[in-house]
N, C-alpha and C. Protein backbone atom coordinates (compact mmCIF):
# COMPACT_ATOMS: atom_id res chain seq x y z
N UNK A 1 -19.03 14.59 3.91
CA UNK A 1 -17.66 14.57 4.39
C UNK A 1 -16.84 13.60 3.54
N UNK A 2 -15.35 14.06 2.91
CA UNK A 2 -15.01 13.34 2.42
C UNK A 2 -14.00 12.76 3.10
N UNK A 3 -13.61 11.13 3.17
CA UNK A 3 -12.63 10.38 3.71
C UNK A 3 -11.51 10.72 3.65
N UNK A 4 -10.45 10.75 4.58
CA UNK A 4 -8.99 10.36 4.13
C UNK A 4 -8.49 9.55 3.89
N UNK A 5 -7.68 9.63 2.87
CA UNK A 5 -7.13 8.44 2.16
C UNK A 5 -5.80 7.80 2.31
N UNK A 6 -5.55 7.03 3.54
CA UNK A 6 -4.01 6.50 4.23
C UNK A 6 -3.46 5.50 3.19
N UNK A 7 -2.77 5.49 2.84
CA UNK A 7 -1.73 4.23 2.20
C UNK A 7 -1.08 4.01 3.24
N UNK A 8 -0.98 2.32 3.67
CA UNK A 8 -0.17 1.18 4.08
C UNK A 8 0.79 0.99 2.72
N UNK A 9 1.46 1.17 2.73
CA UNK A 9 2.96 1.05 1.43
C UNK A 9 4.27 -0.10 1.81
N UNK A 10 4.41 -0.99 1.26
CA UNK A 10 5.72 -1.11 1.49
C UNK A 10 6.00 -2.69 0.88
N UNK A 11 7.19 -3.20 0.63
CA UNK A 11 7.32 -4.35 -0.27
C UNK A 11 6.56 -5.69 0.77
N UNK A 12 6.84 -6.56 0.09
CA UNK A 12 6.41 -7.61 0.42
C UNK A 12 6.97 -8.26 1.62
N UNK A 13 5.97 -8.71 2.20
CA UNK A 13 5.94 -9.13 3.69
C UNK A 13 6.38 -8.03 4.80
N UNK A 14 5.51 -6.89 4.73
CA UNK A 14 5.85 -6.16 6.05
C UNK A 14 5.05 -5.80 6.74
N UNK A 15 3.84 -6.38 6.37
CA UNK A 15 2.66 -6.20 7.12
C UNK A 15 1.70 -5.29 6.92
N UNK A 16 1.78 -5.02 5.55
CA UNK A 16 0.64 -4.26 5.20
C UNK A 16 -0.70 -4.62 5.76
N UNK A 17 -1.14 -5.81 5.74
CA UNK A 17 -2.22 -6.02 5.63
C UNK A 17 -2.83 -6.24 7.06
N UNK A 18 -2.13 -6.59 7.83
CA UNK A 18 -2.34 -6.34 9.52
C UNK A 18 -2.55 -5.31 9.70
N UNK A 19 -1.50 -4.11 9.03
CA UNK A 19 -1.09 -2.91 9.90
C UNK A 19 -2.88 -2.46 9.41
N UNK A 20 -3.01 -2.03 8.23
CA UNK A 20 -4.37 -1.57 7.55
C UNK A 20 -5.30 -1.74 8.37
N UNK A 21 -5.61 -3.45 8.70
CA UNK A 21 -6.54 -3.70 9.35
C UNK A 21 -7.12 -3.01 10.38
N UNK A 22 -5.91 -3.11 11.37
CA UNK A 22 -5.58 -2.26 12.83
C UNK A 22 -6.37 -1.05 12.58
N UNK A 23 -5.60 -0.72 11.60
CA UNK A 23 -5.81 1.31 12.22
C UNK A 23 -7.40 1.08 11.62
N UNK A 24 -7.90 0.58 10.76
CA UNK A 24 -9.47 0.74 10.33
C UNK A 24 -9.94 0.36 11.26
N UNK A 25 -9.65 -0.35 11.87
CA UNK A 25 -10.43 -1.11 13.27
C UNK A 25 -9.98 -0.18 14.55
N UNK A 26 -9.50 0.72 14.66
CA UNK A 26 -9.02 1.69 15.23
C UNK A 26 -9.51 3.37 15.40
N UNK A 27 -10.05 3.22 14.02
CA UNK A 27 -10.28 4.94 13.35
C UNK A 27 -12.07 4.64 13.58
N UNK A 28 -12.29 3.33 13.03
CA UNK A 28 -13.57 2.72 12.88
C UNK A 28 -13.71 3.28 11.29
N UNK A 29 -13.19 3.03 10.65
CA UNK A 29 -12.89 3.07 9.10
C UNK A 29 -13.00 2.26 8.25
N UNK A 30 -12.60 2.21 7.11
CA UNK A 30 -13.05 1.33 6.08
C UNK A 30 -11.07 1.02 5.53
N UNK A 31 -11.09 -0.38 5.07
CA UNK A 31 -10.15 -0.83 4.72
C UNK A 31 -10.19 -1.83 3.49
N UNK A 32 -9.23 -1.24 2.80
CA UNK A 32 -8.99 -1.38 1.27
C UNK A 32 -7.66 -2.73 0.82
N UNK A 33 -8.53 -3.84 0.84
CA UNK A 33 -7.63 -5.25 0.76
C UNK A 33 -6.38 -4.99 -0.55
N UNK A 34 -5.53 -5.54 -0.71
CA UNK A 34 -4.70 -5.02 -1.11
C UNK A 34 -4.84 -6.06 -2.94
N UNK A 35 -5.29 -5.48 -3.82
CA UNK A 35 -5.62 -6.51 -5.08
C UNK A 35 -4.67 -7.91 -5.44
N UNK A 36 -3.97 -7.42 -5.61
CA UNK A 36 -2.24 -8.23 -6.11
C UNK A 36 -2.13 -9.47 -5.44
N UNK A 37 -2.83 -9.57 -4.03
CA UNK A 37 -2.41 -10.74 -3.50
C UNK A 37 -4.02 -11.65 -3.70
N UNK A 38 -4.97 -11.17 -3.89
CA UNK A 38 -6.02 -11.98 -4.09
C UNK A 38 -5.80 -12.44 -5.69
N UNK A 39 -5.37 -11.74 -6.83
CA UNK A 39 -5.20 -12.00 -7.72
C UNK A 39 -4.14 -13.42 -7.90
N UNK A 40 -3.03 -13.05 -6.91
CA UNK A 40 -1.74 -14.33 -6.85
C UNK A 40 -2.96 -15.17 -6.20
N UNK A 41 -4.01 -15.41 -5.12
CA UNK A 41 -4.78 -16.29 -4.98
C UNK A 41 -5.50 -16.79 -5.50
N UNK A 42 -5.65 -16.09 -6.47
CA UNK A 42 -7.33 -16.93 -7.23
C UNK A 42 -6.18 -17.84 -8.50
N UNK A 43 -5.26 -16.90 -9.20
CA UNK A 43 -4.65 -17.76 -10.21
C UNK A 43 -3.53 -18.22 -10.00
N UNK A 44 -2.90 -18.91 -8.44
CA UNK A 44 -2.22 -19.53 -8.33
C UNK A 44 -0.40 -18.96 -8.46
N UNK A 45 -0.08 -17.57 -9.27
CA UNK A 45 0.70 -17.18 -9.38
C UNK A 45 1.10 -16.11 -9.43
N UNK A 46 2.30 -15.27 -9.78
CA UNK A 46 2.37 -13.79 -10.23
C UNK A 46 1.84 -13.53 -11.33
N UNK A 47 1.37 -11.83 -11.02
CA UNK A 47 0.69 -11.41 -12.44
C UNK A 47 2.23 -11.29 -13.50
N UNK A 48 2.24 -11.46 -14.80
CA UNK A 48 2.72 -11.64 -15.90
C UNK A 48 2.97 -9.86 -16.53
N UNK A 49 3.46 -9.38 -17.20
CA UNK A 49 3.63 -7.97 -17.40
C UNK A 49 2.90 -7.32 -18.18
N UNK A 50 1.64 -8.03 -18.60
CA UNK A 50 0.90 -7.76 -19.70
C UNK A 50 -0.78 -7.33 -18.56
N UNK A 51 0.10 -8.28 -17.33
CA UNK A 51 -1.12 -7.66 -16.69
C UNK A 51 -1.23 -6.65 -15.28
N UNK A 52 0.01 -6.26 -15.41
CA UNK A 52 0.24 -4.88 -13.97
C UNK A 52 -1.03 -3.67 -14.55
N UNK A 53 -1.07 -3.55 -15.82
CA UNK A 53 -2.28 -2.53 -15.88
C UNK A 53 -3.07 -2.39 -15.24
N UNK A 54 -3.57 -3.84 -15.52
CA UNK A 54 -5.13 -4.21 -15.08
C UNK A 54 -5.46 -4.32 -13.39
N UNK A 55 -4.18 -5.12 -12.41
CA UNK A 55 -4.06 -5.01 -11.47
C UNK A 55 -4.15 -3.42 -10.80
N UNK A 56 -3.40 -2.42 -11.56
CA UNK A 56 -3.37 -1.06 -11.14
C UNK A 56 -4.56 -0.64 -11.30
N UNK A 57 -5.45 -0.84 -12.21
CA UNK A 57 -6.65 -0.28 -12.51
C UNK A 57 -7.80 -0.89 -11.33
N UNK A 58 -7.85 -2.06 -11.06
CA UNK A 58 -8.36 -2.66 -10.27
C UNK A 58 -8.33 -2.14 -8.58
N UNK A 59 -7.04 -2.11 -8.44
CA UNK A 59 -6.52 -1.56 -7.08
C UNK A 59 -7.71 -0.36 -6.86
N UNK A 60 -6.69 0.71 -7.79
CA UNK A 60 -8.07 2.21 -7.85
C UNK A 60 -9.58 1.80 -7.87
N UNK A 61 -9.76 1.10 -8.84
CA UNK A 61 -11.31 1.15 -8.78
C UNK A 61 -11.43 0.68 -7.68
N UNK A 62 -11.19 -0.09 -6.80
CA UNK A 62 -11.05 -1.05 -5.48
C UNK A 62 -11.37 0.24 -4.37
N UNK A 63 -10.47 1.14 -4.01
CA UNK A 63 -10.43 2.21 -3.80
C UNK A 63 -11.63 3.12 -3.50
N UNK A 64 -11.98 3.68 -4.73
CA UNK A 64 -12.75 4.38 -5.06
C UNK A 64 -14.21 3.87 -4.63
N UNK A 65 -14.40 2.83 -5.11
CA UNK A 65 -15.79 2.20 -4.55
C UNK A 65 -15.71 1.92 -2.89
N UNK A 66 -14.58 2.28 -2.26
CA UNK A 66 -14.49 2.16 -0.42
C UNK A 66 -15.03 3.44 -0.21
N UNK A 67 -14.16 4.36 -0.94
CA UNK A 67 -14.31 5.93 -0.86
C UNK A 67 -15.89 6.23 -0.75
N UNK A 68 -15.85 5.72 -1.61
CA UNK A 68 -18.07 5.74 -1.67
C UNK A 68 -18.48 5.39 -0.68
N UNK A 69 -18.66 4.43 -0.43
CA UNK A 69 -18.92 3.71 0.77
C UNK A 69 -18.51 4.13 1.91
N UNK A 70 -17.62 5.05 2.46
CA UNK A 70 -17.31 6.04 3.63
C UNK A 70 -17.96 6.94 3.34
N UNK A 71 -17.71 7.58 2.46
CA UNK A 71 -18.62 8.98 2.35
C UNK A 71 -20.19 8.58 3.03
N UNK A 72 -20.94 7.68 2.38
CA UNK A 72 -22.53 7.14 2.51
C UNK A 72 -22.28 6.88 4.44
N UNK A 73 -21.29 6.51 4.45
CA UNK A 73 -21.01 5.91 6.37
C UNK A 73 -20.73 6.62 6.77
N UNK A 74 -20.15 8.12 6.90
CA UNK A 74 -19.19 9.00 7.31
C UNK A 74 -18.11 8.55 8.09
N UNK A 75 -17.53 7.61 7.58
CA UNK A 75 -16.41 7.30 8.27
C UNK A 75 -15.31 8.29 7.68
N UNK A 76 -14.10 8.90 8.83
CA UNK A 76 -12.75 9.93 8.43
C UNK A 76 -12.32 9.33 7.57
N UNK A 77 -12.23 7.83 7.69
CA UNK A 77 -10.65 7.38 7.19
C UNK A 77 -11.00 5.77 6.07
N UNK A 78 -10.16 6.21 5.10
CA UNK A 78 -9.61 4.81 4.40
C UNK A 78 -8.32 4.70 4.42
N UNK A 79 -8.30 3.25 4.83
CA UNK A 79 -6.88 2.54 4.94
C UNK A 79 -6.57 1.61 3.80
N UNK A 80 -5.85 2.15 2.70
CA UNK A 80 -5.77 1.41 1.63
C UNK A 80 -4.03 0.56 1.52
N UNK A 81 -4.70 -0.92 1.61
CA UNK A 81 -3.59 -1.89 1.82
C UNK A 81 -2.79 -1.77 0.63
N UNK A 82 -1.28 -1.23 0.49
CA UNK A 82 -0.72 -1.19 -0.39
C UNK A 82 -1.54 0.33 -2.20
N UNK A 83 -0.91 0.39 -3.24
CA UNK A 83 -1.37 1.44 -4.01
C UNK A 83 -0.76 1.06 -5.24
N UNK A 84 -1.93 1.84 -6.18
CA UNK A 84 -0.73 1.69 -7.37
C UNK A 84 0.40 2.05 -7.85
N UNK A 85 0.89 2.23 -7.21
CA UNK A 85 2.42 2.99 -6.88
C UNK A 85 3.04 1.55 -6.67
N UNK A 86 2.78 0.77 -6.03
CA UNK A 86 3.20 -0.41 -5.70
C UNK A 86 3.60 -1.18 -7.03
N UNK A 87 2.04 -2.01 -7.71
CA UNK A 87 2.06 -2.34 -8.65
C UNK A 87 3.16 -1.39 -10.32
N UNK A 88 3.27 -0.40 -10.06
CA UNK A 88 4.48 0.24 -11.08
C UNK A 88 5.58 0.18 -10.61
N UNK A 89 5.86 0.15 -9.68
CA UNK A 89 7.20 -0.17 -8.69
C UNK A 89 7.68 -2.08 -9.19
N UNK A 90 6.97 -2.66 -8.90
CA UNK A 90 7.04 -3.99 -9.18
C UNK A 90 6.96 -4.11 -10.98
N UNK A 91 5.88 -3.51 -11.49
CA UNK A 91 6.49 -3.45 -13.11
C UNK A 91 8.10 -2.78 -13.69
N UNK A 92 8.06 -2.10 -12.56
CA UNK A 92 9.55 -1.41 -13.02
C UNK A 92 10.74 -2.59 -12.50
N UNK A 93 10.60 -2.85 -11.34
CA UNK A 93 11.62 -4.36 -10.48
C UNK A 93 11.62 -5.46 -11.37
N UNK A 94 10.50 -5.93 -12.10
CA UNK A 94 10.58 -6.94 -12.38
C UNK A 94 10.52 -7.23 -14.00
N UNK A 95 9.97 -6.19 -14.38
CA UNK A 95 10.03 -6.40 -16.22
C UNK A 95 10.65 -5.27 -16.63
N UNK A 96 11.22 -3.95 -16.10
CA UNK A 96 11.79 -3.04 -16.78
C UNK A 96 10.85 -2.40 -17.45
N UNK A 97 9.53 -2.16 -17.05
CA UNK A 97 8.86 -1.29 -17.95
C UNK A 97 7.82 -0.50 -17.04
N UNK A 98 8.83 0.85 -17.03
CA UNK A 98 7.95 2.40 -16.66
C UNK A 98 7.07 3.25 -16.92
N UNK A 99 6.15 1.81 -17.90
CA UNK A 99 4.74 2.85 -18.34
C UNK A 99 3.46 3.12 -17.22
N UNK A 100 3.67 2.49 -16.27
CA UNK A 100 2.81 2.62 -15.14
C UNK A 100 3.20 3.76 -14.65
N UNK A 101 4.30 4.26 -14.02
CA UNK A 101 4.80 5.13 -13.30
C UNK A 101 3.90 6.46 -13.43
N UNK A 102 4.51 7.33 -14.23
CA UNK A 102 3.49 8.35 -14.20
C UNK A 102 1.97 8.86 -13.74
N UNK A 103 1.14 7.17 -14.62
CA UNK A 103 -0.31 7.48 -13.87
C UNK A 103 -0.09 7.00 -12.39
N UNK A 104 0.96 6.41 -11.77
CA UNK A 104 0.91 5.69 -10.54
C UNK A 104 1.37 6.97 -9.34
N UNK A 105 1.99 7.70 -9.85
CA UNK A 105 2.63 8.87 -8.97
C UNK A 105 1.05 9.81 -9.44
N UNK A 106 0.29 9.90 -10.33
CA UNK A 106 -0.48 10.98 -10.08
C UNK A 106 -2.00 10.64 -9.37
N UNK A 107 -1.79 9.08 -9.45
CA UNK A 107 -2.75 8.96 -8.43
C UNK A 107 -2.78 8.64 -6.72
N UNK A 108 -0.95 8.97 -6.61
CA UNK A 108 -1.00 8.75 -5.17
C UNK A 108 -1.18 9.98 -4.90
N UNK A 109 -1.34 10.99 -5.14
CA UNK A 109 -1.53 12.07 -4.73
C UNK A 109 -2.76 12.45 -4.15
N UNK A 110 -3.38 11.55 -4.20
CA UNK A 110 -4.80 11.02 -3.29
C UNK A 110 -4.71 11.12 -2.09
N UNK A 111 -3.55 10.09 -1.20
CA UNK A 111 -3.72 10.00 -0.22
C UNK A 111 -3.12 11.28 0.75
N UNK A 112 -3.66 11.44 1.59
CA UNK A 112 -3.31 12.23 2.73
C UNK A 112 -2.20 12.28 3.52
N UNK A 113 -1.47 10.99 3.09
CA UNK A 113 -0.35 10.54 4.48
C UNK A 113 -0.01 8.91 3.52
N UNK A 114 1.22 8.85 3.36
CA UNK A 114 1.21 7.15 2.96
C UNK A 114 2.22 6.86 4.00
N UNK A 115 2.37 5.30 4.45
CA UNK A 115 2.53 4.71 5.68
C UNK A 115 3.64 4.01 5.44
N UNK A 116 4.76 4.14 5.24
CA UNK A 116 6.16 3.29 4.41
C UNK A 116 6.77 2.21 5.40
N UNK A 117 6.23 1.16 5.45
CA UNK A 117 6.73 0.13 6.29
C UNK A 117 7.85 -0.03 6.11
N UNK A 118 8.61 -0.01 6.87
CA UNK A 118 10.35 -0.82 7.23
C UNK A 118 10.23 -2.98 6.51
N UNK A 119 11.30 -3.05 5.74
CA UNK A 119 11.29 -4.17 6.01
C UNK A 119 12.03 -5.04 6.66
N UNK A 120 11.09 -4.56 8.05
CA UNK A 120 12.08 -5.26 9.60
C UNK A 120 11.45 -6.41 10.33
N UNK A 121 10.49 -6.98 9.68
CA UNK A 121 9.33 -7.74 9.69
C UNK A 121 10.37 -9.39 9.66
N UNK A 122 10.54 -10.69 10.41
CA UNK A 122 10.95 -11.98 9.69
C UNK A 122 10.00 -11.98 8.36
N UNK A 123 10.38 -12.48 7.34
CA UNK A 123 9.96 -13.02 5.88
C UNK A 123 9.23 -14.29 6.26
N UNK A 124 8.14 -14.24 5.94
CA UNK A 124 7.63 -15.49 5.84
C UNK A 124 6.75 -15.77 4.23
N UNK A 125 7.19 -17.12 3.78
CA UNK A 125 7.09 -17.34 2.47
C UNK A 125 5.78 -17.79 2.80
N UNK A 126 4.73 -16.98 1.66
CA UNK A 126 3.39 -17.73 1.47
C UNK A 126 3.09 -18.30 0.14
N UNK A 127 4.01 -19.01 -0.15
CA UNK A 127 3.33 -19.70 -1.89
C UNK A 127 3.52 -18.72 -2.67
N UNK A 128 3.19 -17.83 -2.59
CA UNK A 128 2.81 -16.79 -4.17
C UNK A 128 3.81 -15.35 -3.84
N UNK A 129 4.68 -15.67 -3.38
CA UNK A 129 5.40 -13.89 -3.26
C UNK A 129 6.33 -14.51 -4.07
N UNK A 130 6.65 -13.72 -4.95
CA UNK A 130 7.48 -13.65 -6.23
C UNK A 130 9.39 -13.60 -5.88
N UNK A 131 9.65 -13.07 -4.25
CA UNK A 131 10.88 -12.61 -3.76
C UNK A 131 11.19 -13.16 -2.33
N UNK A 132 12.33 -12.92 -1.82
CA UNK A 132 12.78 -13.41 -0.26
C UNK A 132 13.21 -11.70 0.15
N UNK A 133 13.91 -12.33 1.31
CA UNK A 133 14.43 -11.04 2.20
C UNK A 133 15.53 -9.76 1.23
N UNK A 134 16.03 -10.30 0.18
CA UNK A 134 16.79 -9.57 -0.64
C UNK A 134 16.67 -8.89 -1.28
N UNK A 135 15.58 -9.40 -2.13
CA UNK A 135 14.62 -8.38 -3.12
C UNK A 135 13.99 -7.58 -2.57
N UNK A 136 13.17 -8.12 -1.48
CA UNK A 136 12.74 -7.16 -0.63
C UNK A 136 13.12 -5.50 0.01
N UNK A 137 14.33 -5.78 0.49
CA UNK A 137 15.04 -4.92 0.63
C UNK A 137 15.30 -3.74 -0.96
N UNK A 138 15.42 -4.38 -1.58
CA UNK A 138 15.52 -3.48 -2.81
C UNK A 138 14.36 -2.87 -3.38
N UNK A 139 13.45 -3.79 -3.43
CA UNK A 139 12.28 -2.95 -3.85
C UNK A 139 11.83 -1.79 -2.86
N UNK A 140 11.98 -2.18 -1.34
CA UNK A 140 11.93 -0.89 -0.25
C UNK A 140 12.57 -0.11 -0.74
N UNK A 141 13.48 0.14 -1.04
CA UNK A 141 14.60 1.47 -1.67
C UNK A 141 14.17 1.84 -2.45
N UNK A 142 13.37 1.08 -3.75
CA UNK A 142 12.89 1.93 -4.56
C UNK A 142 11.63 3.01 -4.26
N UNK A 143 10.77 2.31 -3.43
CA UNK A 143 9.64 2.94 -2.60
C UNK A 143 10.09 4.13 -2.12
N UNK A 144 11.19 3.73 -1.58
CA UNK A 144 11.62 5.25 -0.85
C UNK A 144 11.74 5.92 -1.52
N UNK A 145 12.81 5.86 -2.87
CA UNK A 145 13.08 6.82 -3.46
C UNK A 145 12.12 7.65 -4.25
N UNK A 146 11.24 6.90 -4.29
CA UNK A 146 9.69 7.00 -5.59
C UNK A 146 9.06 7.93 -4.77
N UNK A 147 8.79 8.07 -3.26
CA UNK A 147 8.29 8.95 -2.48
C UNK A 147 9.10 10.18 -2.49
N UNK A 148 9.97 10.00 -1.76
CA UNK A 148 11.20 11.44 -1.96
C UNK A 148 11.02 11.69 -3.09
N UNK A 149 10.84 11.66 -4.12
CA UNK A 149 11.38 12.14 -5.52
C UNK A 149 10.10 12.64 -6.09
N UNK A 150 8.90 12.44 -5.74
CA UNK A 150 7.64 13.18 -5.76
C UNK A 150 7.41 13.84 -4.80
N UNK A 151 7.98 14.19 -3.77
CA UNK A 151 7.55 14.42 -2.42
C UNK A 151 6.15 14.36 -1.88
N UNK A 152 5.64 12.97 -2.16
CA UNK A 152 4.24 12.31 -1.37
C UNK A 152 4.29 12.60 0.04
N UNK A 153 3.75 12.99 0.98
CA UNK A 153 3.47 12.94 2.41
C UNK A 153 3.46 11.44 3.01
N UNK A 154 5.29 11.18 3.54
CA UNK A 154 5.13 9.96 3.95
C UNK A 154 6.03 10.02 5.48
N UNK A 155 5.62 8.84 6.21
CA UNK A 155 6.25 8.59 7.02
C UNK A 155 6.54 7.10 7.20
N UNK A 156 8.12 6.99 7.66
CA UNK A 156 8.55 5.60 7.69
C UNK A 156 8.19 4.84 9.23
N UNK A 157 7.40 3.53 8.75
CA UNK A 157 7.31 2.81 9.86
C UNK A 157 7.89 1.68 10.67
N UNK A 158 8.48 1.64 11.57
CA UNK A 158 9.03 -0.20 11.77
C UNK A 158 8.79 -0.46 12.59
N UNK A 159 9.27 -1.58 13.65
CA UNK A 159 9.16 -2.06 14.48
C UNK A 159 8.23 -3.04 14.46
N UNK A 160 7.67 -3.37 15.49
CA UNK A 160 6.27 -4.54 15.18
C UNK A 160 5.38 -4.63 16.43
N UNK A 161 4.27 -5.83 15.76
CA UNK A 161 3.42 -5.66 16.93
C UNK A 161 2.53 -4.18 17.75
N UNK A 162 2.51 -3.72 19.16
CA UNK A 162 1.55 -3.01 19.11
C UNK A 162 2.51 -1.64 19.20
N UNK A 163 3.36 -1.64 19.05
CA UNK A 163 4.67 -0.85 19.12
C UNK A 163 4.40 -0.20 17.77
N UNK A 164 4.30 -0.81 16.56
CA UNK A 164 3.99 -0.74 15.34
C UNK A 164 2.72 -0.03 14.63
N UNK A 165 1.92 -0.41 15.34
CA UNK A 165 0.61 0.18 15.58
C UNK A 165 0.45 1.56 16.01
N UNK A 166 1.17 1.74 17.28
CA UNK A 166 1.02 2.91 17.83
C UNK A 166 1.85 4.43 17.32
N UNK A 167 3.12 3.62 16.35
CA UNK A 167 3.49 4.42 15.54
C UNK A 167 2.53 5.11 14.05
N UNK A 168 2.21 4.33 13.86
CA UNK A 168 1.02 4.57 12.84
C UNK A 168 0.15 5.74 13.17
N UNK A 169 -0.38 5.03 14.38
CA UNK A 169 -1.30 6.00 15.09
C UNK A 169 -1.29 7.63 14.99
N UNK A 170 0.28 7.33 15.67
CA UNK A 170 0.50 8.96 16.00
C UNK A 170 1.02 9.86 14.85
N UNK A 171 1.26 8.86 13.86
CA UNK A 171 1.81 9.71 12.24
C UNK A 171 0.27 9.96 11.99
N UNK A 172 -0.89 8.96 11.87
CA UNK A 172 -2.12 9.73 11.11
C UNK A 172 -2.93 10.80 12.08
N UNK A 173 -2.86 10.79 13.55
CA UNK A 173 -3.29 11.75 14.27
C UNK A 173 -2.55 13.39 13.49
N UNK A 174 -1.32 12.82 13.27
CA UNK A 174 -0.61 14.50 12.74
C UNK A 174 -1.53 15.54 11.76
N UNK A 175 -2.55 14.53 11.36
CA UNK A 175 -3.16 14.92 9.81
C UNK A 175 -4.13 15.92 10.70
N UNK A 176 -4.60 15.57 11.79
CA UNK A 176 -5.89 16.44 12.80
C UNK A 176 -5.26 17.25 13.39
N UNK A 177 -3.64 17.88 13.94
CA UNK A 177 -3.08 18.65 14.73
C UNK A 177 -2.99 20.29 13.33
């Protein structure tokens, strides 16, 4: 049996990484930590533009080796925190360079359903996010548009807490109706 593959999507600070958690702990699934922010942890800062590749490549392989690992478990579902769609989105926001894009749109085509968080979340600064509530907002727009404009299978999420959750819920149940 092969897994489905959910993307948690959305800019910084909206709770990707809660929301992910949840529904894997929910589905009884496997969940896919999101690279970019362990990377800002281990080296103290943002990745540099020489290295969104490698982050994108990482993400996938990240991925892929969960994918395995469900299949061997039969678990339905992977919940993958954030995508490389993300990381080209942020190479495009922040250095002007759209060489990610392409492989980043042909590998979201993976997932089954991606999960587009609202950024309706308070901002809370953790050391290493590169932006505040402003940028934020902008890079969401680009997300959006990056979805619409491939037409990825997405649905927008907001609100918070278990309210938040339960929206989730009932967008990935759609995938079984």
């Amino acid at each position: 049996m092969t897994p489905q593959l959910i993307c948690v999507l959305g800019a910084e600070c909206t709770g990707k990484s809660t929301l992910a958690q949840a529904l894997a702990a929910h589905y009884g699934g496997l969940w896919v930590p999101e690279y970019l922010r362990a990377f800002c942890d281990q080296h103290g800062r943002t990745p540099t533009q020489d290295e969104q590749a490698d982050i994108m490549r990482i993400q996938f392989d990240q991925e892929e080796q969960t994918v395995a690992r469900a299949k061997q478990s039969s678990c339905s579902y992977v919940l993958c925190d954030t995508a490389p769609l993300m990381t080209a989105i942020y190479s495009e926001f922040y250095f002007s360079d759209s060489r990610l894009t392409a492989c980043a749109h042909a590998l979201h085509a993976r997932y089954a359903l991606t999960l587009l968080l609202q950024p309706d979340l308070v901002w809370e600064a953790d050391g290493v996010h590169r932006s505040g509530q402003p940028i934020r907002d902008r890079v969401h727009a680009r997300l959006g548009h990056a979805l619409q404009a491939s037409h990825h299978p997405h649905i927008a999420i907001g609100d918070s807490g278990p309210s938040r959750l339960q929206a989730a819920i009932r967008a990935i149940d759609t995938l079984t109706e």
